[in-house]
Protein backbone atom coordinates (compact mmCIF):
# COMPACT_ATOMS: atom_id res chain seq x y z
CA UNK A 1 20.29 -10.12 5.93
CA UNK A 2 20.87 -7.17 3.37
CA UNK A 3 24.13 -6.88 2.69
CA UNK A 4 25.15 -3.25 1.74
CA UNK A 5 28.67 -2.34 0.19
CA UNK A 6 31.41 -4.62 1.88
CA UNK A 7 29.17 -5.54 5.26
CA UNK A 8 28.74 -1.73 6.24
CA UNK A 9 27.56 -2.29 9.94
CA UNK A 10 26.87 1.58 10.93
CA UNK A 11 27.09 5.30 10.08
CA UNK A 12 30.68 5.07 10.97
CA UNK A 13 31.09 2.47 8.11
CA UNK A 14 29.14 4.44 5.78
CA UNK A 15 31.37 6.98 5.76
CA UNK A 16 34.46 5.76 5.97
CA UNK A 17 33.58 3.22 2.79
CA UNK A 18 31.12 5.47 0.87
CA UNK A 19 31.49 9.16 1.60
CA UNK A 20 29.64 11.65 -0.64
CA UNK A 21 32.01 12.99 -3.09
CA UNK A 22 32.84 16.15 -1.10
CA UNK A 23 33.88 14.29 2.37
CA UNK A 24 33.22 16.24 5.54
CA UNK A 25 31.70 19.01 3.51
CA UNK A 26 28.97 17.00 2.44
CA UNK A 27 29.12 14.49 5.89
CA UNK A 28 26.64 16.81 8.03
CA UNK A 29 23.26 16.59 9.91
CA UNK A 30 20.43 17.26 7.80
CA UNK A 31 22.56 16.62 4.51
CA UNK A 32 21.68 14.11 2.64
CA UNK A 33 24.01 11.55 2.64
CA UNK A 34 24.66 11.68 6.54
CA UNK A 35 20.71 11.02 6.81
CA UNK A 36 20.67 8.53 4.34
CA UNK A 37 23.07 6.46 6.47
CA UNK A 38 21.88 7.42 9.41
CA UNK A 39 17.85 6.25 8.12
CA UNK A 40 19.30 2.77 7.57
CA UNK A 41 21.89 2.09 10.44
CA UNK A 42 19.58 3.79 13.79
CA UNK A 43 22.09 2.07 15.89
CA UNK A 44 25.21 -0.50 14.91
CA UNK A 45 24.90 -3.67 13.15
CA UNK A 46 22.19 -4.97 10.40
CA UNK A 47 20.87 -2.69 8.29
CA UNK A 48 17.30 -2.10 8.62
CA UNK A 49 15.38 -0.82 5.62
CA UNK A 50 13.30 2.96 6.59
CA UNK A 51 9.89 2.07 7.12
CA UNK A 52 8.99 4.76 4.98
CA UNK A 53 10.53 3.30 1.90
CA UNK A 54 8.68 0.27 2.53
CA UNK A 55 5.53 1.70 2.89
CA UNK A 56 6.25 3.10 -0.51
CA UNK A 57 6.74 0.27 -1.71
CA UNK A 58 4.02 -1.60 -0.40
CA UNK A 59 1.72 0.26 -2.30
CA UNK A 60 1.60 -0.92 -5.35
CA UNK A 61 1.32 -4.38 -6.29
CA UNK A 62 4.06 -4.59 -8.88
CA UNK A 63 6.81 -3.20 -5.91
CA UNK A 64 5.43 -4.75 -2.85
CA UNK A 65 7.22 -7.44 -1.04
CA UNK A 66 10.20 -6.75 -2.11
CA UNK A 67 13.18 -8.37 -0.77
CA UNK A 68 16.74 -6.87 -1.10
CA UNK A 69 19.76 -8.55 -0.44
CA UNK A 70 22.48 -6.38 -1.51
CA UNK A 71 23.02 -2.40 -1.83
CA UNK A 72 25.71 0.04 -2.72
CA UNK A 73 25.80 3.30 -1.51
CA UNK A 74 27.63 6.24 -3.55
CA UNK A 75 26.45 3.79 -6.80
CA UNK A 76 28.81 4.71 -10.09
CA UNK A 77 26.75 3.57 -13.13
CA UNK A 78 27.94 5.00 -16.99
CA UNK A 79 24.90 5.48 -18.92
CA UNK A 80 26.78 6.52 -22.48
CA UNK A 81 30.19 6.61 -23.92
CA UNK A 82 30.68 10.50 -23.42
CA UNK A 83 33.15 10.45 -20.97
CA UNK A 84 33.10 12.80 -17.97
CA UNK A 85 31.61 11.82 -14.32
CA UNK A 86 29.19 8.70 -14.39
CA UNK A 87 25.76 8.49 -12.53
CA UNK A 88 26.44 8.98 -8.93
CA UNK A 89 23.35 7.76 -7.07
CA UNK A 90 22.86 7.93 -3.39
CA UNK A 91 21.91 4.54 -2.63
CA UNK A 92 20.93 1.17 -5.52
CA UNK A 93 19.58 -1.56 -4.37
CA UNK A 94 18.98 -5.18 -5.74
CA UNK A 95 16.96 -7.45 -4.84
CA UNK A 96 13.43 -9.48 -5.79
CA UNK A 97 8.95 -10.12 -5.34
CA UNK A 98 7.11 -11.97 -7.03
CA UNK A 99 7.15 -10.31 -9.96
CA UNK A 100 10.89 -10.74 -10.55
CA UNK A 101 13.90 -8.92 -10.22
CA UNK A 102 13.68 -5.14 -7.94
CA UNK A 103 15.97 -2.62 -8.77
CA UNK A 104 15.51 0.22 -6.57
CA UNK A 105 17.86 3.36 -7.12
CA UNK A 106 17.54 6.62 -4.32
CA UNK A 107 18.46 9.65 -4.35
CA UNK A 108 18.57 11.48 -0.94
CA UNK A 109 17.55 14.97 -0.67
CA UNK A 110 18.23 17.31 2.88
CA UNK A 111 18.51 20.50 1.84
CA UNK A 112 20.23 20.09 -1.63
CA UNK A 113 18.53 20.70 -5.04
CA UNK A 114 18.57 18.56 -7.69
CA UNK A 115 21.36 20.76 -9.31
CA UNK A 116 21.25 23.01 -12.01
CA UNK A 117 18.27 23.33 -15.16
CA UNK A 118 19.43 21.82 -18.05
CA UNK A 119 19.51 24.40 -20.26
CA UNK A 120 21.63 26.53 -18.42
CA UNK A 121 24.09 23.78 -18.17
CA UNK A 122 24.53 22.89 -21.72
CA UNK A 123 25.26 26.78 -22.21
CA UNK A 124 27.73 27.36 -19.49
CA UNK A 125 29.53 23.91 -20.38
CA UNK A 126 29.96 25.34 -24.17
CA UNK A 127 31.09 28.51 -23.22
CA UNK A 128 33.60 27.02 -20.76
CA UNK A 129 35.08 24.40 -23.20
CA UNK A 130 33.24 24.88 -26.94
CA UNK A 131 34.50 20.96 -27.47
CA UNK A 132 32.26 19.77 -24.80
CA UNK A 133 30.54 16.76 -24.85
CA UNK A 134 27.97 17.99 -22.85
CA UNK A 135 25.45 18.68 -25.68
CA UNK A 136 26.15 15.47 -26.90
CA UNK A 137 25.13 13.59 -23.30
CA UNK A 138 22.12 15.90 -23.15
CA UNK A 139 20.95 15.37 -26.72
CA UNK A 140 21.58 11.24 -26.02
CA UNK A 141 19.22 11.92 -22.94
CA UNK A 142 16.12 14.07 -24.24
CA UNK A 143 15.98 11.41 -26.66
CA UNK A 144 16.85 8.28 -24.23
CA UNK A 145 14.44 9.68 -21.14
CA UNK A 146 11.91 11.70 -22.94
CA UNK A 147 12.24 10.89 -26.17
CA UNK A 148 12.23 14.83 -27.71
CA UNK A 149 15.11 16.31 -29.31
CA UNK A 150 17.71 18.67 -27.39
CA UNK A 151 15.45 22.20 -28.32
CA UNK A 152 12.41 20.68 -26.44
CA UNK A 153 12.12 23.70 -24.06
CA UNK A 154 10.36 22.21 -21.52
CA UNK A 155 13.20 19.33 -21.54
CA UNK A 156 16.05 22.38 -20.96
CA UNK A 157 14.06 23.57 -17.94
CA UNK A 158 14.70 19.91 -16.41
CA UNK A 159 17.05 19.65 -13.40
CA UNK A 160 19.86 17.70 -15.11
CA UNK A 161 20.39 15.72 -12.68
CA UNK A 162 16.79 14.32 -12.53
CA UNK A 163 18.04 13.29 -16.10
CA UNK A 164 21.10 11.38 -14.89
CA UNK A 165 19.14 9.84 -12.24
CA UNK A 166 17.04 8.48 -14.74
CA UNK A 167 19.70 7.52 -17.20
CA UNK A 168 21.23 5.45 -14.50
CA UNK A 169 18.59 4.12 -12.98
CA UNK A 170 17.51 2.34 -16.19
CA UNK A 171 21.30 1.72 -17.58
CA UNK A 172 21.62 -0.47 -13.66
CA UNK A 173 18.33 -2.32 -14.46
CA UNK A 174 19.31 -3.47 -17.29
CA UNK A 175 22.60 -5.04 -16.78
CA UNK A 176 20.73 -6.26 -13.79
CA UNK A 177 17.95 -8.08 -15.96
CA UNK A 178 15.08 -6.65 -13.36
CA UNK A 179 11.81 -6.66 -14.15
CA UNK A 180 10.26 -3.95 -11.58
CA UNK A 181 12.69 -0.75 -12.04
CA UNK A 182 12.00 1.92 -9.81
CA UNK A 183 13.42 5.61 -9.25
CA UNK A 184 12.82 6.77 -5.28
CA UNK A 185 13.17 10.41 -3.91
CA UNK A 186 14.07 9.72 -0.06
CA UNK A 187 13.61 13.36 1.60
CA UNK A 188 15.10 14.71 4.75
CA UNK A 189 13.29 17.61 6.39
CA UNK A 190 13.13 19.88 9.30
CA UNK A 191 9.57 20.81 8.38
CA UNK A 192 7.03 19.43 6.20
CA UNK A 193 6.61 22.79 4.01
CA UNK A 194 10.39 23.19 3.53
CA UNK A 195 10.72 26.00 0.86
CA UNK A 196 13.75 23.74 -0.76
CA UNK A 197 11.06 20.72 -0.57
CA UNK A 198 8.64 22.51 -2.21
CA UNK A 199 11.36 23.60 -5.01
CA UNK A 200 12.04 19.93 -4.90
CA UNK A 201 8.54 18.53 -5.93
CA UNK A 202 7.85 20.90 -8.70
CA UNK A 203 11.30 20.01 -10.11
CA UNK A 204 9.66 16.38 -9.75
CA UNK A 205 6.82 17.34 -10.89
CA UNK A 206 8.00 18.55 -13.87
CA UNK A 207 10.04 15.34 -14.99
CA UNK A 208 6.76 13.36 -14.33
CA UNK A 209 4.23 15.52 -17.09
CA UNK A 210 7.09 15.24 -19.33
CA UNK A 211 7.46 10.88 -19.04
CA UNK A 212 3.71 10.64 -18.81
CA UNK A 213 2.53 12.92 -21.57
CA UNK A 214 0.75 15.33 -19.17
CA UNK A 215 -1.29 12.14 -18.09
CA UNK A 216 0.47 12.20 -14.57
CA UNK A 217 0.34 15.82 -13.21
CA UNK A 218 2.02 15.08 -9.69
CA UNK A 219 3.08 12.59 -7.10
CA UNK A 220 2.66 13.07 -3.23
CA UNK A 221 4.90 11.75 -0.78
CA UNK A 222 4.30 8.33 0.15
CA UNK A 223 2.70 6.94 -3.27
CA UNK A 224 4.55 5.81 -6.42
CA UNK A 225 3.20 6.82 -9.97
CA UNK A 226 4.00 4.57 -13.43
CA UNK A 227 4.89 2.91 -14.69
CA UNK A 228 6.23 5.46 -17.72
CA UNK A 229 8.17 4.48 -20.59
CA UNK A 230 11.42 5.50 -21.13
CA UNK A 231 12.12 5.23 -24.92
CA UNK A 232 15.77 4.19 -24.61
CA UNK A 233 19.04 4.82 -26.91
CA UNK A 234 21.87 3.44 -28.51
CA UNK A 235 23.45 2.69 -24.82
CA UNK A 236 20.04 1.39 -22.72
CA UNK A 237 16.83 -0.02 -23.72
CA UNK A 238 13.60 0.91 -23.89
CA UNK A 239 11.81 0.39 -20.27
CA UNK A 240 8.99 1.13 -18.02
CA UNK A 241 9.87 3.25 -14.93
CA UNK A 242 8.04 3.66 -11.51
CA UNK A 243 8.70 6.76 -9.78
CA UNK A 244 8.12 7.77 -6.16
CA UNK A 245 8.64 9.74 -3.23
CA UNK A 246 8.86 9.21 0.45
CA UNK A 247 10.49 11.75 3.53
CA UNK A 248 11.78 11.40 6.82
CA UNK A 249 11.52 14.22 9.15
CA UNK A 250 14.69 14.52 11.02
């Protein structure tokens, strides 16, 4: 049985033992983390993994048969010594195939972005407090994720939370020891062509030309792409990366 944070047994639990960091606010049909819950208790009692996120991974030999038994939703993971909020991610899971160790880390998208571009960021943080560590972070992951420098423009037109997500993704699979590391986009639409889903993969899209040199233009819903190399830092090591994609339409 997959055990996920303290024996959660349904939405109910989910809630009351992981809410999203804005409570009822955040707590609503077609929001993220209500559908997240909602994908993996459809009634009261075991958890049952979405069949879409095993289809995902089920396609590729390096992810398939993979077995969890434990996850945490509302995941806090620190990815550098900069202070401020840590990774939050939506859902990490743990667990093994034949190749080794899983680590699987989601983030749920309804109708939410993936926050705000990078660049713009760094500037308002500055402006709003000029001793900011936020450059620092940034700089520690364009160099950790991408391996540019801070002034890569096409790293400041990042969402910087794909960054994060990234950050933490490979800071968890490491103190985990996994072998297979892999970053999942779990989508909850109305419609398939869902203007904010369509904002969503280019903002994907985008992170994946950057981590695969241009050699990986895209990746469709359903499939995973990698693995890509993140260099590392001072605070995670170097290590490869599958990213992937998968939707529910509720």
């Amino acid at each position: 049985m997959l055990r996920i944070c303290k024996e959660l047994r349904s939405v109910a639990d989910w809630r009351r033992r992981a809410p999203p960091k804005r409570g009822d606010l955040h707590w609503k049909d077609g929001r993220s983390a209500k559908e997240l819950a909602k994908a993996w208790f459809p009634v009261p009692g075991d958890p049952e993994v979405p069949s879409e996120l095993l289809s995902l991974l089920d396609s590729l030999q390096e992810t398939r048969a993979a077995v969890f038994d434990r996850g945490e939703p509302e995941r806090e993971t620190v990815f550098d010594d900069c202070g401020g909020e840590p990774r939050n991610s939506d859902l990490v899971l743990w667990g093994s195939n034949p190749c080794g160790k899983v680590l699987v880390s989601i983030e749920a998208k309804g109708n939410e972005s993936f926050g705000e571009i990078a660049g713009e960021y760094v500037r308002k943080s500055t402006v709003r407090n000029p001793r900011s560590r936020v450059p620092e972070r940034f700089e520690l992951l364009c160099r950790g994720v991408l391996g540019v420098g801070p002034d890569d423009e096409e790293a400041r037109a990042l969402r910087y939370q794909l960054l994060t997500a990234i950050a933490g993704t490979v800071a968890e699979a490491q103190s985990y020891g996994a072998a297979v590391t892999v970053f999942v986009v779990h989508e909850f639409v109305r419609k398939p062509d869902d203007r904010r889903s369509l904002r969503n993969s280019a903002d994907l899209n985008r992170l994946v030309r950057l981590l695969s040199r241009g050699s990986t233009d895209a990746i469709s819903h359903g499939t995973l792409a990698g693995p890509f190399t993140v260099p590392g830092n001072k605070h995670f090591a170097r290590r490869d990366l599958f990213i992937g994609k998968c939707r529910r339409v509720v």
